[in-house]
PDB file of N, CA and C in Angstrom:
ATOM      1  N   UNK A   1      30.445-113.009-114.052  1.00  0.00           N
ATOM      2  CA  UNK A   1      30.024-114.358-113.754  1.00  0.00           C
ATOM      3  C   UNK A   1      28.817-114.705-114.620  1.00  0.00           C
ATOM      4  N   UNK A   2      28.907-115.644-115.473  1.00  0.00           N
ATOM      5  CA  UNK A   2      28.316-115.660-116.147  1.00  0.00           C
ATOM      6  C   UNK A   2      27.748-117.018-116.749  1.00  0.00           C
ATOM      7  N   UNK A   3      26.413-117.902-116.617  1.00  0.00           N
ATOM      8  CA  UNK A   3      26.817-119.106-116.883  1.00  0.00           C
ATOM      9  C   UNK A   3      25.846-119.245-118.021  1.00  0.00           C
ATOM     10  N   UNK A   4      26.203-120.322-119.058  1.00  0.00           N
ATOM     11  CA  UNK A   4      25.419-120.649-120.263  1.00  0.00           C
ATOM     12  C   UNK A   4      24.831-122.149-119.903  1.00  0.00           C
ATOM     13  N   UNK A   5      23.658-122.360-120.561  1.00  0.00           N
ATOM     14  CA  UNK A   5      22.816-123.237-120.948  1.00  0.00           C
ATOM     15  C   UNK A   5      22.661-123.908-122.297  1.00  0.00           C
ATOM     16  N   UNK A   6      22.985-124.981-122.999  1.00  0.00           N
ATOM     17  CA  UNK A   6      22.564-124.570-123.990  1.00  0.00           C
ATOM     18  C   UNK A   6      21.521-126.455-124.281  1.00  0.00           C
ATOM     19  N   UNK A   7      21.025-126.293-125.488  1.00  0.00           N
ATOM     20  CA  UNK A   7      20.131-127.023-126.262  1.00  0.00           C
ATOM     21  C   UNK A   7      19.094-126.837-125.475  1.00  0.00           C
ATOM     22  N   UNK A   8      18.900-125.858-125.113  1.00  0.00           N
ATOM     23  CA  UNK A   8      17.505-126.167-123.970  1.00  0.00           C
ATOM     24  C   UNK A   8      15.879-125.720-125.532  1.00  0.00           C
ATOM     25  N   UNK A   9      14.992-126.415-124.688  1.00  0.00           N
ATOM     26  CA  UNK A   9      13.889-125.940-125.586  1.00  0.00           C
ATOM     27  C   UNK A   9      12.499-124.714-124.749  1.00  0.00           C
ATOM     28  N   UNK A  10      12.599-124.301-125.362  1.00  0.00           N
ATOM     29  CA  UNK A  10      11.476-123.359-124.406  1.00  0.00           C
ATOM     30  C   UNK A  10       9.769-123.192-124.794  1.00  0.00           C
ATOM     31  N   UNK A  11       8.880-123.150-124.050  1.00  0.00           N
ATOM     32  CA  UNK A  11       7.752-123.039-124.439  1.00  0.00           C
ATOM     33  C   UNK A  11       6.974-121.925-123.634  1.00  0.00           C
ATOM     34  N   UNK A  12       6.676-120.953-124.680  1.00  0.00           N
ATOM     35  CA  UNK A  12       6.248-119.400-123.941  1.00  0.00           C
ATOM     36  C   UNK A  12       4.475-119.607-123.772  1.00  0.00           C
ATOM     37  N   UNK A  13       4.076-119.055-122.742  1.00  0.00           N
ATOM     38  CA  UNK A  13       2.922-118.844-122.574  1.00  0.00           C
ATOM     39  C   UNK A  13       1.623-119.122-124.239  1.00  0.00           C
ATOM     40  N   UNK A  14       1.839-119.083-125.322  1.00  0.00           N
ATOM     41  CA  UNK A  14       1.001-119.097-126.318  1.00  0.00           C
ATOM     42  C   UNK A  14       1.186-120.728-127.055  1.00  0.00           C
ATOM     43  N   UNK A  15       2.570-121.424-126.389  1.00  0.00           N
ATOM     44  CA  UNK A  15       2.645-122.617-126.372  1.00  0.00           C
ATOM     45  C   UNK A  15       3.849-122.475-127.778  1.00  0.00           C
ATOM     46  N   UNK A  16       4.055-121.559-128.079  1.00  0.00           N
ATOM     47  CA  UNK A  16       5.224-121.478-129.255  1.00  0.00           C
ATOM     48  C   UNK A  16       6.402-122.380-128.462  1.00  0.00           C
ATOM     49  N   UNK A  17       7.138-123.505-129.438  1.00  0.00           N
ATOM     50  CA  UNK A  17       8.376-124.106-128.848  1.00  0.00           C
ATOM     51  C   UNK A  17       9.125-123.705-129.905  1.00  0.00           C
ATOM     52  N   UNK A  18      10.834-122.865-129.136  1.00  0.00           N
ATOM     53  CA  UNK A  18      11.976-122.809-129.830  1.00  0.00           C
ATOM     54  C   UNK A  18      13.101-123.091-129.045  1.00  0.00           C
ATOM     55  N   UNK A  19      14.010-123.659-129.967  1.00  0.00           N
ATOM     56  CA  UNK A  19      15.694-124.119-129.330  1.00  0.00           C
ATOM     57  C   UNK A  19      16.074-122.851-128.995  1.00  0.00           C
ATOM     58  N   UNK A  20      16.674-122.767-127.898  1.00  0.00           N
ATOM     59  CA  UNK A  20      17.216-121.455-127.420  1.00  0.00           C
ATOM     60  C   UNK A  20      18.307-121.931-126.712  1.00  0.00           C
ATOM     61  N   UNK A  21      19.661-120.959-126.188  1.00  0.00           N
ATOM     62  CA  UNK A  21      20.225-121.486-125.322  1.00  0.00           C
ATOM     63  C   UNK A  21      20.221-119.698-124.483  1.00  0.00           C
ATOM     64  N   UNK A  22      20.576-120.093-123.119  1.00  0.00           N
ATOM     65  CA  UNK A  22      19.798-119.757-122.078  1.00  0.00           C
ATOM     66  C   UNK A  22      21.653-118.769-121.367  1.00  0.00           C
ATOM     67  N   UNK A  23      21.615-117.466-120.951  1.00  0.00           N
ATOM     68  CA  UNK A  23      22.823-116.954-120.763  1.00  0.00           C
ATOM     69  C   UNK A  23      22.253-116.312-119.393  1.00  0.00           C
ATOM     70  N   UNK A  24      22.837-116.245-118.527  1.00  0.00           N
ATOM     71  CA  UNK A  24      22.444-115.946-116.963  1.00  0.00           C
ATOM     72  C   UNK A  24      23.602-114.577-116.628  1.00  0.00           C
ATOM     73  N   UNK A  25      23.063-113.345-116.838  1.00  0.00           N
ATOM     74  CA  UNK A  25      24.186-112.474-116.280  1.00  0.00           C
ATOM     75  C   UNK A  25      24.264-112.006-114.642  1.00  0.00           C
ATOM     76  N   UNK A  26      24.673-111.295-114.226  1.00  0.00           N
ATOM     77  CA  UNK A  26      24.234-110.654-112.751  1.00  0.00           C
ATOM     78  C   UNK A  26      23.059-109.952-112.737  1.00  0.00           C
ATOM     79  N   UNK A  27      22.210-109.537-114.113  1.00  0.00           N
ATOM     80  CA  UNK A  27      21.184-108.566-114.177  1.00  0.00           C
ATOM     81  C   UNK A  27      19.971-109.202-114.620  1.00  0.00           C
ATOM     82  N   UNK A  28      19.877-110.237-115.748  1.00  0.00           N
ATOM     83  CA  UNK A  28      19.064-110.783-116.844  1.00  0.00           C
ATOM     84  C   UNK A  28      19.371-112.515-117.193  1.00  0.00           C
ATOM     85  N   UNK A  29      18.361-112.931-117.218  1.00  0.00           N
ATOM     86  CA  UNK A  29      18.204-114.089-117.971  1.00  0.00           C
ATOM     87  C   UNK A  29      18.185-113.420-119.786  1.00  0.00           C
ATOM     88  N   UNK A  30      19.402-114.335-120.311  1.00  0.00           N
ATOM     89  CA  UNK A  30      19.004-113.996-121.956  1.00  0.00           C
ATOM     90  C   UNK A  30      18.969-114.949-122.490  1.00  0.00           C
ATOM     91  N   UNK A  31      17.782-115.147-123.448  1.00  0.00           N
ATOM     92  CA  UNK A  31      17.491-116.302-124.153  1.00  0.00           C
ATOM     93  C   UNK A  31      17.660-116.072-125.597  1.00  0.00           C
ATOM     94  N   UNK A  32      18.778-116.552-126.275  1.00  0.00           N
ATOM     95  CA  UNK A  32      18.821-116.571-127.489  1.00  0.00           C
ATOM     96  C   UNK A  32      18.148-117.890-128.538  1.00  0.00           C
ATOM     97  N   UNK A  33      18.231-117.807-129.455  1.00  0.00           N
ATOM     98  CA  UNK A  33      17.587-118.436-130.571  1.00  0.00           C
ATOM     99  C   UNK A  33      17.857-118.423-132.325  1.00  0.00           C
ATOM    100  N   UNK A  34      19.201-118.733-132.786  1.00  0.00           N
ATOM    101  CA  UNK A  34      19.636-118.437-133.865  1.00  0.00           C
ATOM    102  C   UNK A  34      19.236-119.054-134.681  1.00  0.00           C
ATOM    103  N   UNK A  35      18.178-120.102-134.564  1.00  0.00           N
ATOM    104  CA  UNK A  35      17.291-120.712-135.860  1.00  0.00           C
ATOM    105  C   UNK A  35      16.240-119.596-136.026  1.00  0.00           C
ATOM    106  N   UNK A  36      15.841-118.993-135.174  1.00  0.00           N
ATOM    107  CA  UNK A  36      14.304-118.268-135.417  1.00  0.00           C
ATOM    108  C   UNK A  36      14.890-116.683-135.255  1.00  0.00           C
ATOM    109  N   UNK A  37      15.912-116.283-134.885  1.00  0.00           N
ATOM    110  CA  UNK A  37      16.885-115.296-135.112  1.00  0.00           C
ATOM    111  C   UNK A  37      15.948-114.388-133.916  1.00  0.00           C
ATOM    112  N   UNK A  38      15.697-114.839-132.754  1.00  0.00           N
ATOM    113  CA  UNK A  38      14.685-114.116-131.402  1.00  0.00           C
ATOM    114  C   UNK A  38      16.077-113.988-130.304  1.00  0.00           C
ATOM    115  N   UNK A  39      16.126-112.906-129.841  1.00  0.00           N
ATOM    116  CA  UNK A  39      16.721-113.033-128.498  1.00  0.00           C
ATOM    117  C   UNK A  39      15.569-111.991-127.317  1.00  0.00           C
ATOM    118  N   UNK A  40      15.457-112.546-126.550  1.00  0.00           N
ATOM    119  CA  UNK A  40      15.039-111.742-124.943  1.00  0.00           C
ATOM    120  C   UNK A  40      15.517-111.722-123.957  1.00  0.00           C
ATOM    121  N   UNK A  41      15.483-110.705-123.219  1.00  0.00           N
ATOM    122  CA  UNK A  41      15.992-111.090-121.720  1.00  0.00           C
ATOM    123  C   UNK A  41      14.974-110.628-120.789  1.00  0.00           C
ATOM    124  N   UNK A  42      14.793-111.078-119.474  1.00  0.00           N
ATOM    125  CA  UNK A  42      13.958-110.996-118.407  1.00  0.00           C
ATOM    126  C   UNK A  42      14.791-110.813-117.461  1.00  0.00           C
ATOM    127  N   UNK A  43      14.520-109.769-116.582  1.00  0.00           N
ATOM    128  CA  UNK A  43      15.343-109.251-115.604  1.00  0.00           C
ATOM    129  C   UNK A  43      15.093-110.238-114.378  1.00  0.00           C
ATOM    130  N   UNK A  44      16.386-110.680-113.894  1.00  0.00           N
ATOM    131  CA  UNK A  44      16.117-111.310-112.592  1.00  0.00           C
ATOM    132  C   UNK A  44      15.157-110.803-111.465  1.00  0.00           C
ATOM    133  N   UNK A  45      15.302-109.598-111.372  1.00  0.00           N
ATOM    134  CA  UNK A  45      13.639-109.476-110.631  1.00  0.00           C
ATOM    135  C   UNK A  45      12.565-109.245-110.763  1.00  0.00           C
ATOM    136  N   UNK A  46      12.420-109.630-112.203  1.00  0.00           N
ATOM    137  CA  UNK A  46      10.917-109.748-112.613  1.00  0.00           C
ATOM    138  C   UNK A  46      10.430-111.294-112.131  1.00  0.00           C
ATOM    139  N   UNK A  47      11.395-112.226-112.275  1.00  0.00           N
ATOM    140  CA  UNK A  47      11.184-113.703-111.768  1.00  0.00           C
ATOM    141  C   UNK A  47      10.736-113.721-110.306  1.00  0.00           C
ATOM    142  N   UNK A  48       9.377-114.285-110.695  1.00  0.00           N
ATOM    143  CA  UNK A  48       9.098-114.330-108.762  1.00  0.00           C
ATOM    144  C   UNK A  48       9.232-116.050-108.247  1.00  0.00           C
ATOM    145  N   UNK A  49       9.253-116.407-109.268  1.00  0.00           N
ATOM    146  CA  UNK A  49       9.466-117.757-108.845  1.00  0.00           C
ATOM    147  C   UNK A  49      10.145-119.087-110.023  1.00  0.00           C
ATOM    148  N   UNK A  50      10.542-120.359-109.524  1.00  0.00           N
ATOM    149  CA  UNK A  50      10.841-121.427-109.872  1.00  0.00           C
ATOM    150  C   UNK A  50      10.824-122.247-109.370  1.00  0.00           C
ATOM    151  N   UNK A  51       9.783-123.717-110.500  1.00  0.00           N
ATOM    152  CA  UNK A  51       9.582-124.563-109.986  1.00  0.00           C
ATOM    153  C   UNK A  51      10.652-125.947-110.949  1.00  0.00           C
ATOM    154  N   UNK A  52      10.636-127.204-110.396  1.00  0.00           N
ATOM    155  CA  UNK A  52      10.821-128.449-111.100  1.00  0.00           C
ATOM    156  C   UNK A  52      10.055-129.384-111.325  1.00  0.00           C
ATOM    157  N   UNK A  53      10.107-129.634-112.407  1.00  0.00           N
ATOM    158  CA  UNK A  53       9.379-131.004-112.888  1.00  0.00           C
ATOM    159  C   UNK A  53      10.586-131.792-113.432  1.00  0.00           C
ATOM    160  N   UNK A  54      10.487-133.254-112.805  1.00  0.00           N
ATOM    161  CA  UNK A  54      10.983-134.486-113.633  1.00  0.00           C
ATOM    162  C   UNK A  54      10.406-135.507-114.087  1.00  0.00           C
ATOM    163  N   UNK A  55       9.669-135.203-115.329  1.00  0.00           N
ATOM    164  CA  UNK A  55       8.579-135.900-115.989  1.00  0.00           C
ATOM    165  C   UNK A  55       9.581-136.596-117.368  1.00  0.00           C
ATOM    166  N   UNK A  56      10.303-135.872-117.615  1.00  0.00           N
ATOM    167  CA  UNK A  56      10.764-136.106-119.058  1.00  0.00           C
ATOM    168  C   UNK A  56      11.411-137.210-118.291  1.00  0.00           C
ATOM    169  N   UNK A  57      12.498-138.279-119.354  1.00  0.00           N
ATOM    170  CA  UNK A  57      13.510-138.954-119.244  1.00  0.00           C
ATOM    171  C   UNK A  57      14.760-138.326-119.489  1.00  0.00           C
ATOM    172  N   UNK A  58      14.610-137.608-120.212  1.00  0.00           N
ATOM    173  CA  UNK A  58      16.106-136.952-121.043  1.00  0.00           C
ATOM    174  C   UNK A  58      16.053-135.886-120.591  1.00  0.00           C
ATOM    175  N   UNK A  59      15.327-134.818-120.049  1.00  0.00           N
ATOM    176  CA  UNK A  59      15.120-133.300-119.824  1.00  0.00           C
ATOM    177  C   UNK A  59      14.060-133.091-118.860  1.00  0.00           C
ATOM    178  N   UNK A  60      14.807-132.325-117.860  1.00  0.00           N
ATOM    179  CA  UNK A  60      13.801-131.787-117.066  1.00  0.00           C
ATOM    180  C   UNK A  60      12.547-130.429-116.996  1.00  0.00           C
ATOM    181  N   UNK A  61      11.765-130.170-116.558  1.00  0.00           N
ATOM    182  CA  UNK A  61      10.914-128.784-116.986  1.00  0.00           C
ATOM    183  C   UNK A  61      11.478-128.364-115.996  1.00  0.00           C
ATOM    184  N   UNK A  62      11.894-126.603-116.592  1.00  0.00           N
ATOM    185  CA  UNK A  62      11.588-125.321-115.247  1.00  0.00           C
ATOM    186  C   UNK A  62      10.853-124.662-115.895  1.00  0.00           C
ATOM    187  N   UNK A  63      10.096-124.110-114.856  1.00  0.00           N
ATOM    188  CA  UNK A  63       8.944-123.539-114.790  1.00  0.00           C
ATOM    189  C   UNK A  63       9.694-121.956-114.239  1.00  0.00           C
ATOM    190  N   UNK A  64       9.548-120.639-114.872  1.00  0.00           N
ATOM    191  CA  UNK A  64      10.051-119.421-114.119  1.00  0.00           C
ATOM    192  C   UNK A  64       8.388-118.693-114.099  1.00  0.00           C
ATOM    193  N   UNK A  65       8.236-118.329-112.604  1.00  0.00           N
ATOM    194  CA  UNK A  65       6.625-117.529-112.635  1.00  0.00           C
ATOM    195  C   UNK A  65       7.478-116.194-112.729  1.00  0.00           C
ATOM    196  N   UNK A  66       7.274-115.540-113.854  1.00  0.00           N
ATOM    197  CA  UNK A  66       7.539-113.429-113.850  1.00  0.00           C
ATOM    198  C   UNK A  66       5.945-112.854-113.800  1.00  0.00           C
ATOM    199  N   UNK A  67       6.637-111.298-113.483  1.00  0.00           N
ATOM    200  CA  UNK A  67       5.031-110.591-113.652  1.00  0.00           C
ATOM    201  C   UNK A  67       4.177-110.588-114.508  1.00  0.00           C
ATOM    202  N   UNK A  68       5.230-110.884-116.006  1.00  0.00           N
ATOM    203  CA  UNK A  68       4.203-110.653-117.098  1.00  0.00           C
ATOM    204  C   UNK A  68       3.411-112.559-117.301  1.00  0.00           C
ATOM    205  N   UNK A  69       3.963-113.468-116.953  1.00  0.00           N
ATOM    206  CA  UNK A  69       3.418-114.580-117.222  1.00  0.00           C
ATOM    207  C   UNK A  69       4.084-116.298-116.496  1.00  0.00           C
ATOM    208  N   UNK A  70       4.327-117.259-116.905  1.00  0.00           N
ATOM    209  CA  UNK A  70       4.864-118.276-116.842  1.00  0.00           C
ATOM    210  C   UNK A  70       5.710-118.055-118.343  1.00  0.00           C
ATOM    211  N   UNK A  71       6.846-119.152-118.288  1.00  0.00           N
ATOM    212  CA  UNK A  71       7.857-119.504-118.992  1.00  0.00           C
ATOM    213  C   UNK A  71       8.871-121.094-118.667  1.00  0.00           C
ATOM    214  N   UNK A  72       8.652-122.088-119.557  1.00  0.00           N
ATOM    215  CA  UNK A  72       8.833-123.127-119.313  1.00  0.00           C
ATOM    216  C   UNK A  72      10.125-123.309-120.562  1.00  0.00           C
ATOM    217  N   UNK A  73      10.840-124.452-119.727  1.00  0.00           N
ATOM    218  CA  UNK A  73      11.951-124.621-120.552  1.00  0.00           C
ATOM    219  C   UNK A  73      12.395-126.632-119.845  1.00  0.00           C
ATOM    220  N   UNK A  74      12.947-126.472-121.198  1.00  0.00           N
ATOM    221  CA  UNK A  74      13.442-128.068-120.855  1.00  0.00           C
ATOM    222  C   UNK A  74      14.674-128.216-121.179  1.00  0.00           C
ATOM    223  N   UNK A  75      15.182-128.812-120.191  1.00  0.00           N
ATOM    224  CA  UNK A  75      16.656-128.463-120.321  1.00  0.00           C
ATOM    225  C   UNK A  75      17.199-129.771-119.481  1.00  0.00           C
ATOM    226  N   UNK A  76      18.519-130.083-119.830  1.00  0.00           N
ATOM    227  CA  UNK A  76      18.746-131.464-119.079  1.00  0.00           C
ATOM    228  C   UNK A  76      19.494-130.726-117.448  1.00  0.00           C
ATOM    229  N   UNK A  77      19.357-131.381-116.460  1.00  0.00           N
ATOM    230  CA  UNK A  77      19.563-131.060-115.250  1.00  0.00           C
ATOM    231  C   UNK A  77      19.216-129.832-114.450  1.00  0.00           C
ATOM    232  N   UNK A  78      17.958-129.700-114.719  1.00  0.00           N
ATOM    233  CA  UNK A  78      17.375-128.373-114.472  1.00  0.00           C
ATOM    234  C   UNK A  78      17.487-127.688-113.004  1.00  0.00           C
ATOM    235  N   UNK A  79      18.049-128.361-111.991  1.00  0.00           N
ATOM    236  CA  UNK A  79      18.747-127.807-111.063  1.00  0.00           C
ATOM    237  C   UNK A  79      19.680-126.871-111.116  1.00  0.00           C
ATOM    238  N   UNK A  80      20.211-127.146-112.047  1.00  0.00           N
ATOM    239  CA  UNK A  80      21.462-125.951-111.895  1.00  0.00           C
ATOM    240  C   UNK A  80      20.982-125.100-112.944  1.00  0.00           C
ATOM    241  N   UNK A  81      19.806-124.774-113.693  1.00  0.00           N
ATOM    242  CA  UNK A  81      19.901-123.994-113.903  1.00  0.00           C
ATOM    243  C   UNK A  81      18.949-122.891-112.668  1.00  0.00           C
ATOM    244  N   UNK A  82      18.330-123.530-112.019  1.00  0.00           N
ATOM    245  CA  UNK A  82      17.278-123.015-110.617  1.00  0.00           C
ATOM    246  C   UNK A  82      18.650-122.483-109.852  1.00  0.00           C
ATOM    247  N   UNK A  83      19.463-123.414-109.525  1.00  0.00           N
ATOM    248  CA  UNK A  83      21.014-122.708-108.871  1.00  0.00           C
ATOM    249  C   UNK A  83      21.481-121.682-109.497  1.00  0.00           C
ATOM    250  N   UNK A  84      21.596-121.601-110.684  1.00  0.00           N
ATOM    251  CA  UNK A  84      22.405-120.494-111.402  1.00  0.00           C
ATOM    252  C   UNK A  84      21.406-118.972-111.503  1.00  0.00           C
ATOM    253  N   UNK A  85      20.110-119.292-111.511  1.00  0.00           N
ATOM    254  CA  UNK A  85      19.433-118.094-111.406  1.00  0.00           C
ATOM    255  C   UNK A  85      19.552-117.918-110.188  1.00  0.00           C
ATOM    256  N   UNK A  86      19.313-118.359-109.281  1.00  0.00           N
ATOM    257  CA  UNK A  86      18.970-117.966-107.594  1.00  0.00           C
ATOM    258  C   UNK A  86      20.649-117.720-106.865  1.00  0.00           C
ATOM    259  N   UNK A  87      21.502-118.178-107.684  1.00  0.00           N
ATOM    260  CA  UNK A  87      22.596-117.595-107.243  1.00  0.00           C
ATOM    261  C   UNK A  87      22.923-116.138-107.023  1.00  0.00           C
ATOM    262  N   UNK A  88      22.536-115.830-108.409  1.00  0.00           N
ATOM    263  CA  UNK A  88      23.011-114.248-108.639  1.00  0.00           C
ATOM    264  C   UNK A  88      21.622-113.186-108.247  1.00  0.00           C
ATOM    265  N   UNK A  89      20.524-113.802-107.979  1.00  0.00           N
ATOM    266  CA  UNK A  89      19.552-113.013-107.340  1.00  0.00           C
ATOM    267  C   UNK A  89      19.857-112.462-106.354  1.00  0.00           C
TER     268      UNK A  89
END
């Protein structure tokens, strides 16, 4: 089960923004990035939390709190992607 995200933009704790699209397994969030050639993944239980913002017009913010930091992403209908992580948690 496995769901994809994609055009989302992400902004890591140092404020770096890259296009990534966003892959949700039963184990890991994986964030790929084939312009900047980066992939990571963060284990679903490192995520202690998620929040929403609907500030944008076109894209919403999630906010994921993990141990090592915050991680923000903008992505259009950012509910489901809060559903799609908290599903498989």
């Amino acid at each position: 089960m496995r769901k994809k995200f994609k055009m989302v933009m992400e902004i890591d704790e140092d404020g770096e923004e890259r296009p990534i699209k966003i892959e949700i397994t039963s184990k890991h969030v994986i964030r790929r990035s084939k312009v900047f050639k980066w992939e990571k993944q963060t284990a679903l239980k490192a995520i202690e939390g998620l929040a929403l913002e609907k500030k944008l017009t076109r894209a919403d913010i999630v906010t994921a709190t993990t141990k090592s930091g915050h991680i923000k992403w903008k992505v259009k209908k950012g509910q489901k992607l809060i559903d799609a992580i908290e599903d498989v948690r």
